[in-house]
N, C-alpha and C. Protein backbone atom coordinates (compact mmCIF):
# COMPACT_ATOMS: atom_id res chain seq x y z
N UNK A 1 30.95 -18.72 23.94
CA UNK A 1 31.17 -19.77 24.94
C UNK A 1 31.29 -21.12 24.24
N UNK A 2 32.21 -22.34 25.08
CA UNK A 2 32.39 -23.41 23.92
C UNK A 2 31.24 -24.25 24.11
N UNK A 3 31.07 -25.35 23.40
CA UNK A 3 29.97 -26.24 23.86
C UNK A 3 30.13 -26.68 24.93
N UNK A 4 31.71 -27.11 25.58
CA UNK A 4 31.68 -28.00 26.43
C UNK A 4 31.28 -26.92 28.08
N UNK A 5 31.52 -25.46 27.68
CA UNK A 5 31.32 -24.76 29.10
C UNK A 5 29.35 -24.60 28.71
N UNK A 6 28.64 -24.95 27.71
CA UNK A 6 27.28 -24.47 27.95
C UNK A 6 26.96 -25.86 28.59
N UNK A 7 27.48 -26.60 28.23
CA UNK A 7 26.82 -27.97 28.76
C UNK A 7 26.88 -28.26 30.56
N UNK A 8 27.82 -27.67 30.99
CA UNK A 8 28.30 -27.49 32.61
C UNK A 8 27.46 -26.19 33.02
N UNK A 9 27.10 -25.01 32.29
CA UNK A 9 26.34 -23.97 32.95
C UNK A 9 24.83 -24.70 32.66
N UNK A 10 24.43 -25.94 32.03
CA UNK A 10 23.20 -26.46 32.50
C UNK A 10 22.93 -28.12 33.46
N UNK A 11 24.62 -27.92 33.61
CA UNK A 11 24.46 -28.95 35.28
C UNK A 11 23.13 -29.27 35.73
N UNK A 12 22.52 -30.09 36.21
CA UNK A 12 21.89 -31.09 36.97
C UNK A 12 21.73 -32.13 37.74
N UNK A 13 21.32 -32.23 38.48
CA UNK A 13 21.37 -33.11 39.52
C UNK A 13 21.33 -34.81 38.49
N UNK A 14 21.54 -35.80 39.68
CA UNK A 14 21.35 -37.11 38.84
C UNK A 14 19.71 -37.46 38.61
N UNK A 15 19.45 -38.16 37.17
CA UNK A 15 18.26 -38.11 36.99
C UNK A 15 16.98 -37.51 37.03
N UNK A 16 17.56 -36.15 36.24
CA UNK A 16 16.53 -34.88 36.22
C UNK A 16 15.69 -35.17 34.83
N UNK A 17 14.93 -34.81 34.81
CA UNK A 17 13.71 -34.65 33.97
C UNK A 17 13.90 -32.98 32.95
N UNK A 18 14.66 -33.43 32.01
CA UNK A 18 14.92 -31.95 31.33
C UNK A 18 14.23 -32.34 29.91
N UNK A 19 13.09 -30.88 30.03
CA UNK A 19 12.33 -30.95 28.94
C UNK A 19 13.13 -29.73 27.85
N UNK A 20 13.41 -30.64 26.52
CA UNK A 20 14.89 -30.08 25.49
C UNK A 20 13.57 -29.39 24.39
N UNK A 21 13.90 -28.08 24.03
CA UNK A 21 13.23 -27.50 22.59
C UNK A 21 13.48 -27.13 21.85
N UNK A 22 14.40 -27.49 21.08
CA UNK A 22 15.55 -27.10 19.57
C UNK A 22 15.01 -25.69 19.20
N UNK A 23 14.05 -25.54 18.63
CA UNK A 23 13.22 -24.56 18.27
C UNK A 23 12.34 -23.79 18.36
N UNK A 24 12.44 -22.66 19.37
CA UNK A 24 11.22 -21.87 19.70
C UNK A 24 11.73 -20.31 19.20
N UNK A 25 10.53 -19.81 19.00
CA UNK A 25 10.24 -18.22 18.08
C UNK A 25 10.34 -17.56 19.27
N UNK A 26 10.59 -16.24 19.16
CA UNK A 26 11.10 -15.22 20.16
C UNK A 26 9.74 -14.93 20.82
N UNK A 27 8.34 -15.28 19.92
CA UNK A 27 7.22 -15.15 20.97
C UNK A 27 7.12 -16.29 21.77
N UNK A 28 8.04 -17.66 21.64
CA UNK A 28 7.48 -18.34 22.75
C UNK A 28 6.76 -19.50 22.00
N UNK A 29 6.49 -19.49 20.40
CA UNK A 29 5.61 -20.92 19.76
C UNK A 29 6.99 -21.35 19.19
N UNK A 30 6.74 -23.15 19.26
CA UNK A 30 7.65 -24.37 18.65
C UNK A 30 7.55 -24.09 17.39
N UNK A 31 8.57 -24.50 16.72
CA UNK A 31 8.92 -24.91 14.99
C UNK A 31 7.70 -26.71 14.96
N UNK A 32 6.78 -25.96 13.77
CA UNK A 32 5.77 -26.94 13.41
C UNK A 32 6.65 -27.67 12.34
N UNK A 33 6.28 -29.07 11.82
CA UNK A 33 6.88 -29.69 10.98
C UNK A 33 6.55 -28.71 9.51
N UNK A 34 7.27 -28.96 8.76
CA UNK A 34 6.92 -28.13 7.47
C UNK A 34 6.56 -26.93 7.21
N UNK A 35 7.17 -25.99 7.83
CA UNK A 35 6.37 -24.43 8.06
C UNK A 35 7.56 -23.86 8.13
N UNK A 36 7.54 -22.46 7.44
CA UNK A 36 8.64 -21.53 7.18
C UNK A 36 9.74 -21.38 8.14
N UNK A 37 9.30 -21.47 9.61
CA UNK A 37 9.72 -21.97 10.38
C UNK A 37 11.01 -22.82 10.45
N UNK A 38 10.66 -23.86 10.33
CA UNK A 38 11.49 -25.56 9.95
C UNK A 38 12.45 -24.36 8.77
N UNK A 39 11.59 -24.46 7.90
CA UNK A 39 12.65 -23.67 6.89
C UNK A 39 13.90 -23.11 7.13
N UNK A 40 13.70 -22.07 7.71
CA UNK A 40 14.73 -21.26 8.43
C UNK A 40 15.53 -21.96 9.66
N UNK A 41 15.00 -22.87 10.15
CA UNK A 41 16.15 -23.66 11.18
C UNK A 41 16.81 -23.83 10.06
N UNK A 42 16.65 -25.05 9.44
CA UNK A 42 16.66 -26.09 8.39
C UNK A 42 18.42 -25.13 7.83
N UNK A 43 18.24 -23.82 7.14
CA UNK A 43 18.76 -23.16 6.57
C UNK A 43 19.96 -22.59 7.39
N UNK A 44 19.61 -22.55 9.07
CA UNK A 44 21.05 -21.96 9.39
C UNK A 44 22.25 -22.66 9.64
N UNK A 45 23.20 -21.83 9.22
CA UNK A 45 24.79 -22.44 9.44
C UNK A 45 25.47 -22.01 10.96
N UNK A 46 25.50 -22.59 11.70
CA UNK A 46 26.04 -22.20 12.73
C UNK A 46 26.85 -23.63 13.32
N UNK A 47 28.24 -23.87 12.64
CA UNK A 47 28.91 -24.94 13.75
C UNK A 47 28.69 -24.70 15.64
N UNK A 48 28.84 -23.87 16.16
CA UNK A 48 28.79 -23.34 17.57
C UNK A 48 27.61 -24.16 17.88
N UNK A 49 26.02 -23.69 17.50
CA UNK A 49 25.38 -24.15 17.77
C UNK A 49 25.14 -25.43 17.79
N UNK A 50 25.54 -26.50 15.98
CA UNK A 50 25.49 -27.85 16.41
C UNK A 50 25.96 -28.87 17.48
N UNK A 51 27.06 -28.19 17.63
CA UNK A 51 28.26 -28.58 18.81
C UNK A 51 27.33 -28.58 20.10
N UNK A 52 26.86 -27.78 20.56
CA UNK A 52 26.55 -27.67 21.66
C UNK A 52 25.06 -28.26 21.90
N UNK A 53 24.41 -28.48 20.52
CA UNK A 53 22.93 -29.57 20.70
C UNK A 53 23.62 -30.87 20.71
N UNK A 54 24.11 -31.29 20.33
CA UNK A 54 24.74 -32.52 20.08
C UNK A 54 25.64 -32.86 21.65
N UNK A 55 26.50 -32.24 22.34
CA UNK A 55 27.08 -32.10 23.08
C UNK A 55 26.24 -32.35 24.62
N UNK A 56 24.72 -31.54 24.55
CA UNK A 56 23.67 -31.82 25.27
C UNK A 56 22.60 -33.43 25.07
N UNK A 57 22.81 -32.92 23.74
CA UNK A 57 22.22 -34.55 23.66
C UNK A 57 22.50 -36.05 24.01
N UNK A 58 24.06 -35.73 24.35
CA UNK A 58 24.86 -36.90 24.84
C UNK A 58 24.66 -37.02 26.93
N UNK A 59 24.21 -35.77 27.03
CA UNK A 59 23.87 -36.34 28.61
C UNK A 59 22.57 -37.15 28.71
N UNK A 60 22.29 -37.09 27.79
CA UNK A 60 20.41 -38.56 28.21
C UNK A 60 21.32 -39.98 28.38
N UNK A 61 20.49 -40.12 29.37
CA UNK A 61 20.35 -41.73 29.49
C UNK A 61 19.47 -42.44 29.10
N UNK A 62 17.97 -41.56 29.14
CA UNK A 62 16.77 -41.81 28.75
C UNK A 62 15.98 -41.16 27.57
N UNK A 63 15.74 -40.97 26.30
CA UNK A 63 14.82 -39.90 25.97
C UNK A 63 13.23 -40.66 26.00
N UNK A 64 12.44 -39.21 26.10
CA UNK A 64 11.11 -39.66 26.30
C UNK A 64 10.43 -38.97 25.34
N UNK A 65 9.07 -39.27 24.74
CA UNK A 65 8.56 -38.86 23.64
C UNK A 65 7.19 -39.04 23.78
N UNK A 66 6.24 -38.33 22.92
CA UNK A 66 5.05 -38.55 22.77
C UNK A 66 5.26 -39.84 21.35
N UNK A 67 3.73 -39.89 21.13
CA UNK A 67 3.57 -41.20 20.17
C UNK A 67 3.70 -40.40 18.64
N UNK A 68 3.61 -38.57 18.81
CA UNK A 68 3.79 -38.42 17.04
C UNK A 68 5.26 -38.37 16.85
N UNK A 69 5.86 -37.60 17.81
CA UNK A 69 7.27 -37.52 17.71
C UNK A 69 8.06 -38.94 17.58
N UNK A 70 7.30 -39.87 18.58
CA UNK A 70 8.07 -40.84 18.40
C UNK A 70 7.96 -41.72 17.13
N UNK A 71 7.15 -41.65 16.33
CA UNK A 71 6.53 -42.13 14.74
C UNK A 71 7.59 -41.72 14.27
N UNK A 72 7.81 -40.43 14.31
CA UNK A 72 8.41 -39.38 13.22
C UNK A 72 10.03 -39.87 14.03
N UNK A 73 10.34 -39.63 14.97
CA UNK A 73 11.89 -40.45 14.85
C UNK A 73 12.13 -41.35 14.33
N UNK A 74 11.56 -42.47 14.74
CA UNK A 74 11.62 -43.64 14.45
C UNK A 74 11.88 -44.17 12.56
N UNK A 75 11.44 -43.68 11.52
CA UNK A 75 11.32 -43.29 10.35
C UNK A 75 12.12 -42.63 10.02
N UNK A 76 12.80 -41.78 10.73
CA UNK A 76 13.83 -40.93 10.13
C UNK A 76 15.54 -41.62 11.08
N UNK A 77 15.86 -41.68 12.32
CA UNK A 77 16.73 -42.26 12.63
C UNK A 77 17.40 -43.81 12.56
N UNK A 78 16.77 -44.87 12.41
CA UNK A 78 17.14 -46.13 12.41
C UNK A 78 18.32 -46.30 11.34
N UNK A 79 19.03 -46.75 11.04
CA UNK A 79 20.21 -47.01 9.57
C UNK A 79 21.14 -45.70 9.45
N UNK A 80 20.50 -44.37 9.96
CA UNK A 80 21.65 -43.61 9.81
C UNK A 80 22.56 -43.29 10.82
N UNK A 81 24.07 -43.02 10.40
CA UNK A 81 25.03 -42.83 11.35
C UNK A 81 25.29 -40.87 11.41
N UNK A 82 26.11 -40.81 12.71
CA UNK A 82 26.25 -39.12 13.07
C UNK A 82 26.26 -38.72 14.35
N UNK A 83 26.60 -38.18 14.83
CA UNK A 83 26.60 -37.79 16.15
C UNK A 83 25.23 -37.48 16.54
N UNK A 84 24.30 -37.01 15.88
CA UNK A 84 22.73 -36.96 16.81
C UNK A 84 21.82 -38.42 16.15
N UNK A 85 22.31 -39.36 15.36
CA UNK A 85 21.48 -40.73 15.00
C UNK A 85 22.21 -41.49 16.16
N UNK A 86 23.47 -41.30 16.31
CA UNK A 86 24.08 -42.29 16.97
C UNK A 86 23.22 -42.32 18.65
N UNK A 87 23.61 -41.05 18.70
CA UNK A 87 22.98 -40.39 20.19
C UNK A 87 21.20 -41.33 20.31
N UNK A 88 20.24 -41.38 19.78
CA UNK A 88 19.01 -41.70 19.19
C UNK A 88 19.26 -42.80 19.58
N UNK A 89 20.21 -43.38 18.47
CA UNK A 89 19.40 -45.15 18.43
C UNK A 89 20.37 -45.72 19.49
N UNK A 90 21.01 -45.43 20.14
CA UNK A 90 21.96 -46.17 21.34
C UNK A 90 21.21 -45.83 22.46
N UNK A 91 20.47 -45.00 23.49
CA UNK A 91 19.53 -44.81 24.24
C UNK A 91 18.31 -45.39 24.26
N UNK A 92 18.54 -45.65 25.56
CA UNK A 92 16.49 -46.54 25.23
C UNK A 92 15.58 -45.08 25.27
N UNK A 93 14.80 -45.23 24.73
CA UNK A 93 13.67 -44.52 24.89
C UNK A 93 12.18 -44.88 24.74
N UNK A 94 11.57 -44.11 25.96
CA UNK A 94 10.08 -44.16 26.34
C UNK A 94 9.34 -43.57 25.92
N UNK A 95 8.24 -43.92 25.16
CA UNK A 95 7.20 -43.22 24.38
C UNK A 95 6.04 -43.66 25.33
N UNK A 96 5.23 -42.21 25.34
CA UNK A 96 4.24 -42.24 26.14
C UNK A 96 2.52 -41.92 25.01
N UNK A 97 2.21 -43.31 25.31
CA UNK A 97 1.00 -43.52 24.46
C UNK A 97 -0.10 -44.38 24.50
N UNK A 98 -1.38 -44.09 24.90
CA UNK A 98 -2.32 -44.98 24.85
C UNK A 98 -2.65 -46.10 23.75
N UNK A 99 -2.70 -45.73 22.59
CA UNK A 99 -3.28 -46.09 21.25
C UNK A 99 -1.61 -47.03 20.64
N UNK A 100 -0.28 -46.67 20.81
CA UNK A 100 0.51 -47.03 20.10
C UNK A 100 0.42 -48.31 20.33
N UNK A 101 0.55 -49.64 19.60
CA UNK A 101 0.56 -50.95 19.97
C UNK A 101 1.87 -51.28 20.22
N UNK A 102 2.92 -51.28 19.36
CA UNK A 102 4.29 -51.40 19.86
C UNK A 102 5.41 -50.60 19.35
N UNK A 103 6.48 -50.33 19.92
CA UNK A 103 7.86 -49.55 20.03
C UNK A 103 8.50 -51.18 19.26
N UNK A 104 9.41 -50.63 17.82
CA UNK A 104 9.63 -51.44 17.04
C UNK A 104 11.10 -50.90 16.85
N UNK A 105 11.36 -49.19 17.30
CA UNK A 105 12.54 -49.09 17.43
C UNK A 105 13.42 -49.63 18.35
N UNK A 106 14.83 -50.05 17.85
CA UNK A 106 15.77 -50.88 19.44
C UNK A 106 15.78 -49.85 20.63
N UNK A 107 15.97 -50.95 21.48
CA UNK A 107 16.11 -49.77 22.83
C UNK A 107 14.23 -49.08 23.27
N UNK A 108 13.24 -49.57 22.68
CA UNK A 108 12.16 -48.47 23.02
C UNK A 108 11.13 -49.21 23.71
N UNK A 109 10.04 -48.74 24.14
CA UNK A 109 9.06 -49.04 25.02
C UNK A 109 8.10 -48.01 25.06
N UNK A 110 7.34 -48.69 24.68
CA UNK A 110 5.63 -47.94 25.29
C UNK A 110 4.92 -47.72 27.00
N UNK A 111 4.67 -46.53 27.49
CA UNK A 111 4.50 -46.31 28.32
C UNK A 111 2.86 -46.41 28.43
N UNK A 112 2.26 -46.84 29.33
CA UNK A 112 0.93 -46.90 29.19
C UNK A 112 0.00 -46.02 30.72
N UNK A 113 0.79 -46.09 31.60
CA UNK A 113 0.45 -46.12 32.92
C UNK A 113 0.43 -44.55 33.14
N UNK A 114 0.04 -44.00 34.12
CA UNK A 114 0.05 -42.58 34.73
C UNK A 114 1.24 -41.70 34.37
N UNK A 115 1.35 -40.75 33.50
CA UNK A 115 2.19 -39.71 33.34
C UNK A 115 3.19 -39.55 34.62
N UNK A 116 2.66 -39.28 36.02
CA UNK A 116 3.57 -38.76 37.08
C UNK A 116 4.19 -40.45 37.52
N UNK A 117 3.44 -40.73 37.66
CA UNK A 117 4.03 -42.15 38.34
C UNK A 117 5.22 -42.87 37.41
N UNK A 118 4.99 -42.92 35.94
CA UNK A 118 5.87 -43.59 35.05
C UNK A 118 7.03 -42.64 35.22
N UNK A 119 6.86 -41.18 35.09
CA UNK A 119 7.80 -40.22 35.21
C UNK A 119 8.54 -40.54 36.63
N UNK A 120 8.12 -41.19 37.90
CA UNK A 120 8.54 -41.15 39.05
C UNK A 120 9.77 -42.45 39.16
N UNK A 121 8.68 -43.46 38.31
CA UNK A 121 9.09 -44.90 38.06
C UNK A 121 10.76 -44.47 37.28
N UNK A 122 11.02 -43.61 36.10
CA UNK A 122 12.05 -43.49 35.59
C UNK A 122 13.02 -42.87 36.23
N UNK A 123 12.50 -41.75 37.06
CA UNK A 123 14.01 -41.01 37.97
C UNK A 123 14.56 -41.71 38.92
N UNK A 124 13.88 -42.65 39.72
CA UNK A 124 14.18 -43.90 40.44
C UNK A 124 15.43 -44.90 39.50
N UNK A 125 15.03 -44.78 38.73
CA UNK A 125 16.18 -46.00 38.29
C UNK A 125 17.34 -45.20 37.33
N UNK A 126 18.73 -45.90 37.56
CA UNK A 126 20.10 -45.63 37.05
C UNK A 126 20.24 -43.74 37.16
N UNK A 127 20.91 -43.35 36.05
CA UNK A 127 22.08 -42.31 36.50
C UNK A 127 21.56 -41.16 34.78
N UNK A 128 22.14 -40.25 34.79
CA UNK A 128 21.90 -39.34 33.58
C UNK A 128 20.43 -38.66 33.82
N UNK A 129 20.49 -37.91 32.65
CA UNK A 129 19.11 -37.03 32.24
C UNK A 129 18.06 -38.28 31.48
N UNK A 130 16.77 -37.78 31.99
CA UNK A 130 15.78 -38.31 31.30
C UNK A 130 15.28 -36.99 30.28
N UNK A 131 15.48 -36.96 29.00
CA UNK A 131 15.75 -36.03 27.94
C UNK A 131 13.51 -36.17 27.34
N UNK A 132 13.52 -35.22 27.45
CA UNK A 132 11.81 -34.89 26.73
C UNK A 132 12.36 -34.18 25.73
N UNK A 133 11.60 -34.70 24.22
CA UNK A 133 11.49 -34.42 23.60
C UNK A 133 10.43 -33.66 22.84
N UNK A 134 9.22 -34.12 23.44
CA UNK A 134 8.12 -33.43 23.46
C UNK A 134 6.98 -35.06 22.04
N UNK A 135 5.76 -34.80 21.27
CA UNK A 135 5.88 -32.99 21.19
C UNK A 135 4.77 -32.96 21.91
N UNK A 136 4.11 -31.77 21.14
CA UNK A 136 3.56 -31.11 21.85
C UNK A 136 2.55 -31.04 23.21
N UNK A 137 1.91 -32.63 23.01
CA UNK A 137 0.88 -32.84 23.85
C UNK A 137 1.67 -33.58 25.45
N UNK A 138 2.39 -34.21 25.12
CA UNK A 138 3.32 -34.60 26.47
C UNK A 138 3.80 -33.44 26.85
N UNK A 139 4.61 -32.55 25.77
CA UNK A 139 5.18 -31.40 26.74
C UNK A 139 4.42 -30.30 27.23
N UNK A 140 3.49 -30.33 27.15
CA UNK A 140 2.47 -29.40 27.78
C UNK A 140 2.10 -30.27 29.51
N UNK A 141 1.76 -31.58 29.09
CA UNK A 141 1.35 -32.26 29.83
C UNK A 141 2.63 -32.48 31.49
N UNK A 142 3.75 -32.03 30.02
CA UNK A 142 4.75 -33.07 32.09
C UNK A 142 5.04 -31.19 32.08
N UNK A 143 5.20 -30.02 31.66
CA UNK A 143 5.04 -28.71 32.48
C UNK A 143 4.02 -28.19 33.41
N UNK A 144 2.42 -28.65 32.54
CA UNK A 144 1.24 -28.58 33.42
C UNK A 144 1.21 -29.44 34.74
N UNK A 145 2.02 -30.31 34.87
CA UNK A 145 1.94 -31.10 36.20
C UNK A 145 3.30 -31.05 36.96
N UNK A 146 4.14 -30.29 36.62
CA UNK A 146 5.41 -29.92 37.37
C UNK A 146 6.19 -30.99 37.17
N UNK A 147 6.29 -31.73 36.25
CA UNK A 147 6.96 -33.35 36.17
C UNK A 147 8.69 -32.80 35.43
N UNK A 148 8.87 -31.13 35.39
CA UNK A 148 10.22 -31.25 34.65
C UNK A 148 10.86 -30.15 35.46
N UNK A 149 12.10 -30.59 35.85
CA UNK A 149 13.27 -30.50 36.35
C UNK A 149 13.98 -28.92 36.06
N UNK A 150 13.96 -29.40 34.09
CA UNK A 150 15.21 -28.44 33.88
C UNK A 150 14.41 -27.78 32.43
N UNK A 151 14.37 -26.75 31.64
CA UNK A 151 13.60 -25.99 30.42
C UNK A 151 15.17 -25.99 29.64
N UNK A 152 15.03 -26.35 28.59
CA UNK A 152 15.88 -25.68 27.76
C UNK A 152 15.50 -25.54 26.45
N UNK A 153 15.32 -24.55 26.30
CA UNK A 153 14.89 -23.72 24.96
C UNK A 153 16.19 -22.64 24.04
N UNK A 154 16.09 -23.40 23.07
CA UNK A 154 16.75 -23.13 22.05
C UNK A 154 16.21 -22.05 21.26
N UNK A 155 15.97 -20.56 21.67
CA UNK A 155 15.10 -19.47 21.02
C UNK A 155 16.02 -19.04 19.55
N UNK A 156 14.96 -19.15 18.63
CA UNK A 156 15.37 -18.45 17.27
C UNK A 156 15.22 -16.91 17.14
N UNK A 157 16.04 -16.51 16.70
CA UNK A 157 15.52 -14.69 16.63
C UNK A 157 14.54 -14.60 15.10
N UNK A 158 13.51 -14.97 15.54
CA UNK A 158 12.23 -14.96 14.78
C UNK A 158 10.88 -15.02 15.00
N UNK A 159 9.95 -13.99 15.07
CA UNK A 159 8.77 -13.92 15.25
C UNK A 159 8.00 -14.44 14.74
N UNK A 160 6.81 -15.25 15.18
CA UNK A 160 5.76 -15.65 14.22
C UNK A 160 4.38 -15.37 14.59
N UNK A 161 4.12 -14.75 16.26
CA UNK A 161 2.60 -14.35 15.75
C UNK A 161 1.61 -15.43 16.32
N UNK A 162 1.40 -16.29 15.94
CA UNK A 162 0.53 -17.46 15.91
C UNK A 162 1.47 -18.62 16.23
N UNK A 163 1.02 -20.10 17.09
CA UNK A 163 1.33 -21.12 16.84
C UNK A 163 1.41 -22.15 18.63
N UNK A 164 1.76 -22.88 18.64
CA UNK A 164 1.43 -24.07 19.95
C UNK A 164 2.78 -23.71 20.89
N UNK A 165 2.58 -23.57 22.21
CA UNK A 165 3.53 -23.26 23.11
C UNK A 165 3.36 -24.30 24.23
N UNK A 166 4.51 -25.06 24.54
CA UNK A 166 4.77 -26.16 25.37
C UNK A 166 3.96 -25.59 26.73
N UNK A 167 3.66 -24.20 26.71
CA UNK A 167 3.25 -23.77 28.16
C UNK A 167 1.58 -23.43 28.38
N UNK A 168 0.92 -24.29 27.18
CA UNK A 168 -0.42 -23.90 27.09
C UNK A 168 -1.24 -24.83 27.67
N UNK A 169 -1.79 -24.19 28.42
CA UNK A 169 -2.81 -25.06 29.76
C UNK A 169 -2.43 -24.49 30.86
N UNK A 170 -1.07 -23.44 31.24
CA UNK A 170 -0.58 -23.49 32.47
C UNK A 170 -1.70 -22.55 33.30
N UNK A 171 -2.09 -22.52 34.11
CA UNK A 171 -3.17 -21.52 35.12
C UNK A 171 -2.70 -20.95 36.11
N UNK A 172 -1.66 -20.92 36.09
CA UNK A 172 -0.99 -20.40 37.80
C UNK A 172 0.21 -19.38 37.66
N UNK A 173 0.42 -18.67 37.99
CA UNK A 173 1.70 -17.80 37.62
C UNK A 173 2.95 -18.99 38.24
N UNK A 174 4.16 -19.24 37.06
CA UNK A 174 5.34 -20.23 37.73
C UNK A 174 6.47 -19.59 37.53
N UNK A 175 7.35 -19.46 38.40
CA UNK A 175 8.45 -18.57 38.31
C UNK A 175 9.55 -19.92 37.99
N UNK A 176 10.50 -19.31 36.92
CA UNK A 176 11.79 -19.82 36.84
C UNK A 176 13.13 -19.35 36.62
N UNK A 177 13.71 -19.78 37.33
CA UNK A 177 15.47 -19.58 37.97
C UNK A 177 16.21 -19.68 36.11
N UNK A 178 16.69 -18.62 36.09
CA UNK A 178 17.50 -18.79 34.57
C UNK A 178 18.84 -19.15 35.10
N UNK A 179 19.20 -20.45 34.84
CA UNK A 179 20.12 -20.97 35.18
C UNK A 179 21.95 -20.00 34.08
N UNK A 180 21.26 -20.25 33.12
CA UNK A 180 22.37 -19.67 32.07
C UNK A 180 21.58 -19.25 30.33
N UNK A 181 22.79 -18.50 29.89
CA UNK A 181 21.58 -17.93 28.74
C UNK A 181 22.88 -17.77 27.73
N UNK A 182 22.98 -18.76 27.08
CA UNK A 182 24.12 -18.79 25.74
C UNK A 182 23.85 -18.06 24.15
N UNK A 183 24.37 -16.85 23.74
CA UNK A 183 23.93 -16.81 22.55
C UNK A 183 24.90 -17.21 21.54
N UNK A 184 24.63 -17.54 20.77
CA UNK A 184 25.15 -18.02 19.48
C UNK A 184 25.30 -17.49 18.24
N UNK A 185 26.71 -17.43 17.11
CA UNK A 185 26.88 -16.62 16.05
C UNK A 185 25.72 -16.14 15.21
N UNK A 186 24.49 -17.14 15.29
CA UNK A 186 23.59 -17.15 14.23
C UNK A 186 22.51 -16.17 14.95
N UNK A 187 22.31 -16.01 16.09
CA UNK A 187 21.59 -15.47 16.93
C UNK A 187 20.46 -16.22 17.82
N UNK A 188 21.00 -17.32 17.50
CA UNK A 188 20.05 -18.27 18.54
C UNK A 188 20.51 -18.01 19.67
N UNK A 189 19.83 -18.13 20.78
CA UNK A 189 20.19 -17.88 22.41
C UNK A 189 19.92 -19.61 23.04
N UNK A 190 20.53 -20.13 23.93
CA UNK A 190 20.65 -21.01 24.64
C UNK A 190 20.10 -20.88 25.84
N UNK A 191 18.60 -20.76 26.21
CA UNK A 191 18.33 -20.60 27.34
C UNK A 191 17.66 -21.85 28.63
N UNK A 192 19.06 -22.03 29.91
CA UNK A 192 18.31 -22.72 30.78
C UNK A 192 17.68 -22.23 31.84
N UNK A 193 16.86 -22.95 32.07
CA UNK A 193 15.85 -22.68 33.24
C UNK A 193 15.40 -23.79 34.31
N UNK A 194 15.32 -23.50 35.78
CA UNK A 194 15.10 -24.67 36.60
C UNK A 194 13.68 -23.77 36.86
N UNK A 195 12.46 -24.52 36.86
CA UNK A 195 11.11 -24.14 37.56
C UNK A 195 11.26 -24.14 38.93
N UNK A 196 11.70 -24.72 39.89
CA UNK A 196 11.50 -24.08 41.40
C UNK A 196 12.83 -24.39 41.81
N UNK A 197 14.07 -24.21 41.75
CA UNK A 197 15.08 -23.96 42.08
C UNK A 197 16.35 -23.82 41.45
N UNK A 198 17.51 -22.72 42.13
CA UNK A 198 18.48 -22.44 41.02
C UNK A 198 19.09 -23.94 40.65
N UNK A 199 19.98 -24.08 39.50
CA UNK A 199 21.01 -25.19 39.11
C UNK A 199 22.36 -25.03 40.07
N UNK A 200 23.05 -26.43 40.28
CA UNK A 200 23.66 -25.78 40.89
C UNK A 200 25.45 -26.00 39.84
């Protein structure tokens, strides 16, 4: 499938809350920084696939972040050019953090106030996806409180056994609508998901 038909089989309404996961293991745990893991992303060749992260990454209007992720962008995107730096530093983005004193990247802002309400405060205003990036402790946090829209998980065909899953804390059985399920030359699968209703 091309990039431009995966990007339309994960349609959304205006100003959805889609929590994005480049990297998850076929059990269901995220790619940790520096771990064999990373490695093996790091290592695959798949044009198909870049196309179509990159291609998704251009529907944010907003991205949102915790305060490690947002450290760790911030340090690595500013000065460089490319279709996913460009994507980065031209979007404002909201980092959600008690302790951070200030957002020094252009375009950024520190969120200080209530998780649901700031999340409410952002779908209210303008047009596009509000893009989560995670990591880990926000994205646990806006799934545990129903604050996301749309799942898209980027599954690696690789087991690991052990490690942190965006879905830990959840207590309730939650059913979700598989909107579309893309696989890719390398064997990554493209999977979307709406938590309480199909896409349309």
């Amino acid at each position: 499938m091309a990039a431009a038909e995966v990007v339309e089989s994960g349609k959304v309404g205006m100003r959805a809350v889609v929590l994005q996961q480049y990297a998850v293991s076929l059990d269901g745990f995220s790619c940790a920084d520096d771990s064999e893991f990373q490695s093996f992303v790091f290592a695959l060749d798949d044009p198909a696939l870049d196309e179509a992260f990159i291609d998704l990454l251009g529907r944010a209007s907003t991205h949102v972040m915790g305060r490690v992720a947002y450290e760790g962008m911030s340090r690595h995107f500013p000065g460089l050019a490319g279709p996913v730096a460009d994507a980065m530093n031209a979007v404002p983005k909201v980092v959600f953090s008690k302790s951070l004193a200030s957002a020094d990247w252009p375009d950024s802002r520190v969120a200080r106030g209530d998780l649901a309400e700031e999340i409410g405060a952002l779908k209210s205003e303008g047009d596009g996806e509000i893009l989560a990036h995670g990591g880990y402790r926000l994205a646990q946090s806006l799934v545990r409180q129903g604050l996301v829209d749309v799942i898209r998980l980027f599954v690696f065909p690789v087991a690991l056994g052990h490690g942190t899953s965006i879905f830990a804390g959840v207590d309730r059985l939650t059913p979700y609508h598989l909107a579309s399920s893309t696989p890719f030359p390398s064997g990554v699968v493209l999977q979307v998901l709406s938590r309480d209703r199909p896409l349309d």
